[in-house]
PDB file of N, CA and C in Angstrom:
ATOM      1  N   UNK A   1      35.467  84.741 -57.005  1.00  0.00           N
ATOM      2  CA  UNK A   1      35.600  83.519 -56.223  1.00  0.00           C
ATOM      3  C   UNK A   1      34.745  83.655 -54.958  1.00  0.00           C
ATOM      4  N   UNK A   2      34.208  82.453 -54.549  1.00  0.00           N
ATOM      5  CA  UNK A   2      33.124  82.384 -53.540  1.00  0.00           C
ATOM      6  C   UNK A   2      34.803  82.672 -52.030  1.00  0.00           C
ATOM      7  N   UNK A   3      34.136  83.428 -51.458  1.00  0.00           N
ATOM      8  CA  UNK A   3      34.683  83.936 -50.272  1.00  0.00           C
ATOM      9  C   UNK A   3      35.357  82.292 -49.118  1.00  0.00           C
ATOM     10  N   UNK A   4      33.869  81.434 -49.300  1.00  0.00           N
ATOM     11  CA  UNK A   4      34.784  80.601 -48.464  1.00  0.00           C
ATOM     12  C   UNK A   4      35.616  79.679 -49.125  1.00  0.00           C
ATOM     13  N   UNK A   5      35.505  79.343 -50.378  1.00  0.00           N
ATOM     14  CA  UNK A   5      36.469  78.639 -50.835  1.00  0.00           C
ATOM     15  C   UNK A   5      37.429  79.362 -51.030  1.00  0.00           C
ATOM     16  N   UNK A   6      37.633  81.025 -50.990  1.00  0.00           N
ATOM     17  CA  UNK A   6      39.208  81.467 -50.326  1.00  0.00           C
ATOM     18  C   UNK A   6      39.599  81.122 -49.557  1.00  0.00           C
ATOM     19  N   UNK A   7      38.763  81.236 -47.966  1.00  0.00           N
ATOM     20  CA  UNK A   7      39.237  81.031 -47.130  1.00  0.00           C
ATOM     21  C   UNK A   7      39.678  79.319 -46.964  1.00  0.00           C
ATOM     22  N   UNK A   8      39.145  78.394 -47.456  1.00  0.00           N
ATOM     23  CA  UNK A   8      39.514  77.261 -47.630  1.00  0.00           C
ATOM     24  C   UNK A   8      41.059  76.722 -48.359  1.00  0.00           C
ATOM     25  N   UNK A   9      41.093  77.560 -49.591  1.00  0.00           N
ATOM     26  CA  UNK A   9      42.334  77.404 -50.721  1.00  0.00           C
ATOM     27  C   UNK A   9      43.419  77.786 -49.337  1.00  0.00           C
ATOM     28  N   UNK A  10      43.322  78.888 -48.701  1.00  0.00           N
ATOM     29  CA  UNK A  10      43.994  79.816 -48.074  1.00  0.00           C
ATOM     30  C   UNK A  10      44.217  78.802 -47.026  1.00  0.00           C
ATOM     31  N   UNK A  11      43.339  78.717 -46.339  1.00  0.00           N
ATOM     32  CA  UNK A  11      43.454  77.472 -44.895  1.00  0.00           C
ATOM     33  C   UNK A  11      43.227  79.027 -43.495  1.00  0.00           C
ATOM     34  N   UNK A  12      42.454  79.648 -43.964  1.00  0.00           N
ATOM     35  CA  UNK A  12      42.024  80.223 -42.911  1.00  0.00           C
ATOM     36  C   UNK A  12      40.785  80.316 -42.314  1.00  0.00           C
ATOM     37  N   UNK A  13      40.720  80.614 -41.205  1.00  0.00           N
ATOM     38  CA  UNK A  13      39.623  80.326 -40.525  1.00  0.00           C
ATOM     39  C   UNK A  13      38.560  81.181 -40.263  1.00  0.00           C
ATOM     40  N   UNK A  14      37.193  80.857 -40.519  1.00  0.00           N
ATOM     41  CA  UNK A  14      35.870  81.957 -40.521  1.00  0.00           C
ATOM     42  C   UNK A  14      36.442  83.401 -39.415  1.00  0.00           C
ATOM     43  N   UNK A  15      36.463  82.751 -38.378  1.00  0.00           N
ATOM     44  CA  UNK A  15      36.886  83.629 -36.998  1.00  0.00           C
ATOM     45  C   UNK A  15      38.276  84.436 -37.430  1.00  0.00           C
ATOM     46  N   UNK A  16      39.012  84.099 -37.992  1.00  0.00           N
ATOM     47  CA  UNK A  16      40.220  84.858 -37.780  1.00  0.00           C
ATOM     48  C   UNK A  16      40.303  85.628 -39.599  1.00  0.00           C
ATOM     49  N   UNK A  17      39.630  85.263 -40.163  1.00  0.00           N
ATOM     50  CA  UNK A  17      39.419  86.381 -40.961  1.00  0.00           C
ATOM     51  C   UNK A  17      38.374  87.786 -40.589  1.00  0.00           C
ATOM     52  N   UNK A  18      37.455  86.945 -39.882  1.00  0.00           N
ATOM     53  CA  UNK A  18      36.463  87.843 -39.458  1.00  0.00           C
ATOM     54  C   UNK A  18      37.242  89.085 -38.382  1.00  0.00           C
ATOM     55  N   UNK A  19      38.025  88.364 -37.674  1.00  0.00           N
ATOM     56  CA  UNK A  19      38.879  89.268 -36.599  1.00  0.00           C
ATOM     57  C   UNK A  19      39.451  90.235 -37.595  1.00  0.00           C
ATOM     58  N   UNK A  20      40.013  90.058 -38.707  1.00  0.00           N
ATOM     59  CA  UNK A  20      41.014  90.747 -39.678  1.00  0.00           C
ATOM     60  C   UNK A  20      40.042  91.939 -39.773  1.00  0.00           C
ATOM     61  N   UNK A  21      39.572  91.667 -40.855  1.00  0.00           N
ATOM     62  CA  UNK A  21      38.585  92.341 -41.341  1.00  0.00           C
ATOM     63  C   UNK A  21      37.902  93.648 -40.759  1.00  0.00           C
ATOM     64  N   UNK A  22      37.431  92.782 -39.574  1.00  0.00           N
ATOM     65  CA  UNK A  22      36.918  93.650 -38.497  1.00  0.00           C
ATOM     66  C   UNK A  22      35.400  93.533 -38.777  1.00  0.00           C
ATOM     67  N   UNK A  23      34.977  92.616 -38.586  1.00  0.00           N
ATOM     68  CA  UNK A  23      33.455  92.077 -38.200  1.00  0.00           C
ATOM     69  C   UNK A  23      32.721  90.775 -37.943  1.00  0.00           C
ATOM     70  N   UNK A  24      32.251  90.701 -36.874  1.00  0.00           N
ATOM     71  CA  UNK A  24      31.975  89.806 -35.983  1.00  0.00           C
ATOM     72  C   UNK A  24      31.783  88.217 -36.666  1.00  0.00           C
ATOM     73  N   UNK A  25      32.265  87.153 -35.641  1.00  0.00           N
ATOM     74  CA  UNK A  25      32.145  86.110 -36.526  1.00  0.00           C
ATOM     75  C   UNK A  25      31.038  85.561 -37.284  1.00  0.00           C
ATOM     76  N   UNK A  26      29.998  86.075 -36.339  1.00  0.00           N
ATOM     77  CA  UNK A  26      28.596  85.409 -36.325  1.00  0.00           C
ATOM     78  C   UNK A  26      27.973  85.986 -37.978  1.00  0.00           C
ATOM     79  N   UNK A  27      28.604  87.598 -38.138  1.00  0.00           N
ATOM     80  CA  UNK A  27      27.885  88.186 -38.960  1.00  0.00           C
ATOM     81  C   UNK A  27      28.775  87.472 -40.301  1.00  0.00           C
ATOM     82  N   UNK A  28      30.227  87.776 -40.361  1.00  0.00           N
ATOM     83  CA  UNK A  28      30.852  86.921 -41.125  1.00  0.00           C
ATOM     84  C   UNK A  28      30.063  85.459 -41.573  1.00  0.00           C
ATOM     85  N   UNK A  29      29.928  84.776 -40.369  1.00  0.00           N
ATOM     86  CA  UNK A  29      29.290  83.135 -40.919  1.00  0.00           C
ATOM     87  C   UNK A  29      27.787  83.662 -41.752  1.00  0.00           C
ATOM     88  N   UNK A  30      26.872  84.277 -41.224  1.00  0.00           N
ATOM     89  CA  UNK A  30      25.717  84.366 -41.625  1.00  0.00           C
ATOM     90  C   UNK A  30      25.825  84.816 -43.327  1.00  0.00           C
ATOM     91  N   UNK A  31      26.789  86.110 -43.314  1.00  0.00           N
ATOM     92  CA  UNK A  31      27.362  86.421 -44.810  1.00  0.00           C
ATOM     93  C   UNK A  31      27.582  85.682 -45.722  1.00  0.00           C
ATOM     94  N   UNK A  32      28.165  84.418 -44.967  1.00  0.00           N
ATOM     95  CA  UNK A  32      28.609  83.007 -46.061  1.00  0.00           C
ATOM     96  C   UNK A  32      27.951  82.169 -46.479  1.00  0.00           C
ATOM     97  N   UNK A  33      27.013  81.871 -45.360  1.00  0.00           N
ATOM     98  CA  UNK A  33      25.938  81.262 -45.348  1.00  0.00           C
ATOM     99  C   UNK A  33      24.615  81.634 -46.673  1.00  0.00           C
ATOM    100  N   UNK A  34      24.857  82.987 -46.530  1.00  0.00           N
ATOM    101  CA  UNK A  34      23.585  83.324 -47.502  1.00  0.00           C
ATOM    102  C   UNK A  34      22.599  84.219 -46.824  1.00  0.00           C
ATOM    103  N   UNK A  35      22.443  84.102 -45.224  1.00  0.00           N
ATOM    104  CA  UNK A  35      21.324  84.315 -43.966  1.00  0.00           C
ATOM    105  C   UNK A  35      21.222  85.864 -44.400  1.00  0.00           C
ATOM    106  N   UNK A  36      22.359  86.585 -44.255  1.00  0.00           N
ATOM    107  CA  UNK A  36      22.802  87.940 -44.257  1.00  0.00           C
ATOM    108  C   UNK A  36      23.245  88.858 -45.450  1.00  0.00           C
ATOM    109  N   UNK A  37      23.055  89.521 -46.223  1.00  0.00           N
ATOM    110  CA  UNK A  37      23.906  90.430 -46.975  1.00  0.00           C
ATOM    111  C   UNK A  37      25.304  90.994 -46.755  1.00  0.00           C
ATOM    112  N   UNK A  38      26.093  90.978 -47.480  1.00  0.00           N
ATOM    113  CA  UNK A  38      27.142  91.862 -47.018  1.00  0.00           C
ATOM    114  C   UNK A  38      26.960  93.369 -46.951  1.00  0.00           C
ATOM    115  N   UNK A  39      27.682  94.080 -46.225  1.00  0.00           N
ATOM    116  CA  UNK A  39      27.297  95.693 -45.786  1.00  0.00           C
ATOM    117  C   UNK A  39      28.354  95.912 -47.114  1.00  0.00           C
ATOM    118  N   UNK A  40      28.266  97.226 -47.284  1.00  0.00           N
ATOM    119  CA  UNK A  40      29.130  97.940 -48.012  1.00  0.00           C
ATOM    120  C   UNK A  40      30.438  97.940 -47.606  1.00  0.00           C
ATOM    121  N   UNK A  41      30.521  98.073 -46.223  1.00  0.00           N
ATOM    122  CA  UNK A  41      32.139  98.095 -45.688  1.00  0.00           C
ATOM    123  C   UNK A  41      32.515  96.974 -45.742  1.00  0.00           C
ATOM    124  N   UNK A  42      31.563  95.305 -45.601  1.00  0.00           N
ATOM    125  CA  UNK A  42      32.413  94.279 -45.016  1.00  0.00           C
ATOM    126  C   UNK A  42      33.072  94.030 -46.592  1.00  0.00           C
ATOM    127  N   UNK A  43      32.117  94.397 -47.714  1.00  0.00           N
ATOM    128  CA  UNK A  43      32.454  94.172 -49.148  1.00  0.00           C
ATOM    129  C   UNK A  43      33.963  94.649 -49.312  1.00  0.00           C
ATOM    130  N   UNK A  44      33.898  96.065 -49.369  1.00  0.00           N
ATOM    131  CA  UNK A  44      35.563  97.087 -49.415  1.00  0.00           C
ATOM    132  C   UNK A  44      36.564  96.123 -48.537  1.00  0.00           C
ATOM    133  N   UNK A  45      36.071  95.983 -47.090  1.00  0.00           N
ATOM    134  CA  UNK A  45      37.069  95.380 -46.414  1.00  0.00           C
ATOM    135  C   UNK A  45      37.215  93.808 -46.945  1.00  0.00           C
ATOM    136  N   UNK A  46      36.840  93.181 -47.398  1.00  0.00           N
ATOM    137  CA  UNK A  46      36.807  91.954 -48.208  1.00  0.00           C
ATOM    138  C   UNK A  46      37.936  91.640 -49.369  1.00  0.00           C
ATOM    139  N   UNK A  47      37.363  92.542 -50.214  1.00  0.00           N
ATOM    140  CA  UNK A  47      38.390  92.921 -51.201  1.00  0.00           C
ATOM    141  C   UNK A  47      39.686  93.180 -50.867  1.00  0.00           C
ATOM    142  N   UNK A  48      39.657  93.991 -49.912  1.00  0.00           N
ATOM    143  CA  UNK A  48      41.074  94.627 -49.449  1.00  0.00           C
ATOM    144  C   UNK A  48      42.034  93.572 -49.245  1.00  0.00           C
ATOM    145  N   UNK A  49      41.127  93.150 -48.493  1.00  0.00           N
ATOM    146  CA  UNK A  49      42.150  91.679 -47.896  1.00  0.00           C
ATOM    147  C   UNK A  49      42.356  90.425 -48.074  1.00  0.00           C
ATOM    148  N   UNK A  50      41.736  90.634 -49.543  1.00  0.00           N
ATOM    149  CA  UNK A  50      41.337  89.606 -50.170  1.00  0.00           C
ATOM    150  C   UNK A  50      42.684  89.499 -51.519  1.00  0.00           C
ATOM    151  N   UNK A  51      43.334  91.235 -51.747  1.00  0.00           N
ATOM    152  CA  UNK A  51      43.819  91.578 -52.719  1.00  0.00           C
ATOM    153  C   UNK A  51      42.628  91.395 -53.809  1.00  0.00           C
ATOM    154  N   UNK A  52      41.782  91.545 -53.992  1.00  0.00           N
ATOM    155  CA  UNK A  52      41.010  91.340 -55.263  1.00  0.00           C
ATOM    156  C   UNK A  52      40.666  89.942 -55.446  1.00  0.00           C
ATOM    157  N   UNK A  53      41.032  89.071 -54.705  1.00  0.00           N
ATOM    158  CA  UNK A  53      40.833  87.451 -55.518  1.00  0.00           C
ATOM    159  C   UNK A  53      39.156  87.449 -55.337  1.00  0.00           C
ATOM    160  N   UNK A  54      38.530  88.315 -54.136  1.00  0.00           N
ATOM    161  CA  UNK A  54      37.466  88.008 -53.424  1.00  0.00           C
ATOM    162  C   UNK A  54      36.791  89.377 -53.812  1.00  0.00           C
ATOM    163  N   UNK A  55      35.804  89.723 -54.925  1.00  0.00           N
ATOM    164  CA  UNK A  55      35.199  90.522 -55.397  1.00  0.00           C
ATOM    165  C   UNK A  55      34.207  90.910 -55.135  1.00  0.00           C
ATOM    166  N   UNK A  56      33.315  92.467 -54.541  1.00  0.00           N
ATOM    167  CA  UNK A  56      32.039  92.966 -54.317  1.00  0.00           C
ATOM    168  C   UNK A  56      31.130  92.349 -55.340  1.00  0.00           C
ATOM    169  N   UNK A  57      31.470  91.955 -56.375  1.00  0.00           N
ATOM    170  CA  UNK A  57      30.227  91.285 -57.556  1.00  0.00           C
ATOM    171  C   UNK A  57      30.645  89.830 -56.966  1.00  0.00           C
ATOM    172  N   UNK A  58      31.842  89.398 -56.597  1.00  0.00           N
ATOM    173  CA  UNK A  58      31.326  87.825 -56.282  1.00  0.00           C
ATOM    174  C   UNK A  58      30.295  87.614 -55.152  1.00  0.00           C
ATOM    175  N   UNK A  59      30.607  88.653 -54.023  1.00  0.00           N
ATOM    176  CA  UNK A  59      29.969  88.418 -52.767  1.00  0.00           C
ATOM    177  C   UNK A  59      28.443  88.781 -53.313  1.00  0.00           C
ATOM    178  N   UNK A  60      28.202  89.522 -53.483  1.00  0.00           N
ATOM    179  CA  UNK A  60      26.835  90.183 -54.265  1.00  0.00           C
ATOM    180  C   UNK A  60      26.083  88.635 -54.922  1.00  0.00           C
ATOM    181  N   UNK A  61      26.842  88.297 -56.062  1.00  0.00           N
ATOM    182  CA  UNK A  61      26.502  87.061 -56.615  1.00  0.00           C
ATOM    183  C   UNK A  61      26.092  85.841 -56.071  1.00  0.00           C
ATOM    184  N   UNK A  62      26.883  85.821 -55.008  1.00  0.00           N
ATOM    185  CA  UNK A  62      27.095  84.456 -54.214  1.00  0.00           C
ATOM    186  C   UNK A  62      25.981  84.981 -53.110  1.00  0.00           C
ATOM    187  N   UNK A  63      25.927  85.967 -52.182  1.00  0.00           N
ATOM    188  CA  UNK A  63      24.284  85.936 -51.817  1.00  0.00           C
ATOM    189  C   UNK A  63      23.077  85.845 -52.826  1.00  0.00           C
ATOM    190  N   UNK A  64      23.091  86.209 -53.522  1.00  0.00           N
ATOM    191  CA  UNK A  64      22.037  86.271 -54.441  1.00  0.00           C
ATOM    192  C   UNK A  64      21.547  84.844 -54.846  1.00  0.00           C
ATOM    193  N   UNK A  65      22.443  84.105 -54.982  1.00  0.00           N
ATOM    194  CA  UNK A  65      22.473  82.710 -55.482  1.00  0.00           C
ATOM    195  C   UNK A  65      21.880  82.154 -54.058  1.00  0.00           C
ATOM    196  N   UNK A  66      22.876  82.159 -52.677  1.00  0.00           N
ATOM    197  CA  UNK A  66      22.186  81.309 -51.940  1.00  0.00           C
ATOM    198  C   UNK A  66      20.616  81.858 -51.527  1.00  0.00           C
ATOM    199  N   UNK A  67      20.133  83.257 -51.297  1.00  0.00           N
ATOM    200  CA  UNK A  67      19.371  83.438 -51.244  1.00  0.00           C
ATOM    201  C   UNK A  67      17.943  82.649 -51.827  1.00  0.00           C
ATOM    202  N   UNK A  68      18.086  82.903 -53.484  1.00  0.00           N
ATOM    203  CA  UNK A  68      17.519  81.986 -54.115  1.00  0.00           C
ATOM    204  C   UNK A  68      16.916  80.488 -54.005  1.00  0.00           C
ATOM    205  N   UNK A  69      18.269  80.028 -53.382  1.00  0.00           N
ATOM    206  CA  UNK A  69      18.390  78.229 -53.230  1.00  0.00           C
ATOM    207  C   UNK A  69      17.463  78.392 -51.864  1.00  0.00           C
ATOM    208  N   UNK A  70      17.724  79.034 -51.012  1.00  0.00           N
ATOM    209  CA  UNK A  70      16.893  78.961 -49.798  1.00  0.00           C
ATOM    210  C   UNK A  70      15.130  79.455 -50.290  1.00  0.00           C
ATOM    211  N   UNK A  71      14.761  80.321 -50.729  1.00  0.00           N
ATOM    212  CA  UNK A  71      13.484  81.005 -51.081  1.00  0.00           C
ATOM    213  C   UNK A  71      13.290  79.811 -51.312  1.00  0.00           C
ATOM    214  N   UNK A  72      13.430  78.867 -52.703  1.00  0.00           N
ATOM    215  CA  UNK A  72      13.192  78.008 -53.748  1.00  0.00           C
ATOM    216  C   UNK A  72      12.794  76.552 -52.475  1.00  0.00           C
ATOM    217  N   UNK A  73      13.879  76.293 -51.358  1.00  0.00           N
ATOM    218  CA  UNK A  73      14.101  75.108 -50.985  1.00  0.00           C
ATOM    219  C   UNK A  73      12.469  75.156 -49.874  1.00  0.00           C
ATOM    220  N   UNK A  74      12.127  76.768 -49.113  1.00  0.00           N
ATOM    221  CA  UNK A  74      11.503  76.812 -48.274  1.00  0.00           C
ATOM    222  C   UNK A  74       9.765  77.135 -49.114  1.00  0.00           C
ATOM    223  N   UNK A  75       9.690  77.342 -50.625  1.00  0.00           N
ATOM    224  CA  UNK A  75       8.706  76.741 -51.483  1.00  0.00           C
ATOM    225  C   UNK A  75       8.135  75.647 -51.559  1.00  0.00           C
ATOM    226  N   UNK A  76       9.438  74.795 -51.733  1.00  0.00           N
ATOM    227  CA  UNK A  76       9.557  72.863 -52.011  1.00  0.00           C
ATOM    228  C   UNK A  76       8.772  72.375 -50.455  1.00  0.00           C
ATOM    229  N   UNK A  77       9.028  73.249 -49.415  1.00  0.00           N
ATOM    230  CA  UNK A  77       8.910  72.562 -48.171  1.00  0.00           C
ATOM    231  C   UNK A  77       7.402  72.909 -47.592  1.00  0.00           C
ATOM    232  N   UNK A  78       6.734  74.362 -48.600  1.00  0.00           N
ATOM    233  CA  UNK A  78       5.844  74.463 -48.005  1.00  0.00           C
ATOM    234  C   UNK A  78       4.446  73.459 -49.099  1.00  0.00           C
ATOM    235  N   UNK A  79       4.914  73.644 -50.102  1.00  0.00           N
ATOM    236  CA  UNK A  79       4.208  72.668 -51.081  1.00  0.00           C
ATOM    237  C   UNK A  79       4.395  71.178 -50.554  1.00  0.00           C
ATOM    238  N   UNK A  80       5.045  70.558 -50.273  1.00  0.00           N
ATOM    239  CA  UNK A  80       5.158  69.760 -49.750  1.00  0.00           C
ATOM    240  C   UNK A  80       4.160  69.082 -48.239  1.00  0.00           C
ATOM    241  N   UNK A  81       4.025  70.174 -47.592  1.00  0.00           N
ATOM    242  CA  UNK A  81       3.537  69.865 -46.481  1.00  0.00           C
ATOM    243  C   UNK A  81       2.014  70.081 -46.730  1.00  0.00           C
ATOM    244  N   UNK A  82       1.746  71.384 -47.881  1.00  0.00           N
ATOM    245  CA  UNK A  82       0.236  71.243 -48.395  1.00  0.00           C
ATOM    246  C   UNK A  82      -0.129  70.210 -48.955  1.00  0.00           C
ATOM    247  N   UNK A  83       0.566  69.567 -49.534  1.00  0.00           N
ATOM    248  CA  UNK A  83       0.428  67.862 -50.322  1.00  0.00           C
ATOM    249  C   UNK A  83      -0.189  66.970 -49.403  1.00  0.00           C
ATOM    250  N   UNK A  84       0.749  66.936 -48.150  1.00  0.00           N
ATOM    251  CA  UNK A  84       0.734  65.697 -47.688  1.00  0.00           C
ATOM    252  C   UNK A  84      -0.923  66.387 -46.480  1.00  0.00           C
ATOM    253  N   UNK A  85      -0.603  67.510 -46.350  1.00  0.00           N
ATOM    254  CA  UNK A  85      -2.454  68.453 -45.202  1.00  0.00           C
ATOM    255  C   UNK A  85      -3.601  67.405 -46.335  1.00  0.00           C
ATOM    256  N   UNK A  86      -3.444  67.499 -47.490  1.00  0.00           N
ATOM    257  CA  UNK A  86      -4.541  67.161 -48.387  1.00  0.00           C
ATOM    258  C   UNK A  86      -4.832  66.328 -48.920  1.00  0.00           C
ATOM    259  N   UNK A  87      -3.730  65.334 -48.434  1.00  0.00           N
ATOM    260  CA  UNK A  87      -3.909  63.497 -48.500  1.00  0.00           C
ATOM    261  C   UNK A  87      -4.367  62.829 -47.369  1.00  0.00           C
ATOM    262  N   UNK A  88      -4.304  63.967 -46.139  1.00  0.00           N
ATOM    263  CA  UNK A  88      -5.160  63.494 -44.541  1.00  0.00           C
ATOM    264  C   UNK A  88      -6.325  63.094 -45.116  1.00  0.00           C
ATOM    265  N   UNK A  89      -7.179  64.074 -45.839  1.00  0.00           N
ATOM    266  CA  UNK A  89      -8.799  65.048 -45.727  1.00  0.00           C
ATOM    267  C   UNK A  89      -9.394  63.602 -46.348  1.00  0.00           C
TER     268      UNK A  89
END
């Protein structure tokens, strides 16, 4: 399960899981986001407190995925802008 739709099902909040856990909110949001990888510890500590619902292969997965969508979206954006450089000329 994607981490924030735990924390969503759950009704808890980025910050106060992040407090749990024990790592910073910012790095927490960026984690969710996709921006960041998870460390090895935030993974273990994830799980832990997750009881298992929240898995090192989901988190793994779920960066991997947004990663992707971002690479892919900032492709679309640079093709895009070469399109339109070469409809000036």
């Amino acid at each position: 399960m994607e981490l924030k739709k735990y924390l969503y099902i759950k009704g808890i909040a980025v910050s106060d899981f992040a407090e749990v856990v024990g790592i910073s909110n910012a790095t927490l949001s960026r984690n969710i986001n996709g921006q960041q990888p998870y460390s090895e510890r935030s993974i273990t500590r994830i799980e832990y407190f997750t009881k298992g619902e929240v898995t090192g292969k989901d988190l793994i997965e779920e960066y991997e995925i947004k990663k992707e969508k971002r690479r892919k979206k900032l492709y679309d954006l640079s093709q895009s802008g070469l399109q339109s450089g070469s409809n000036q000329s």
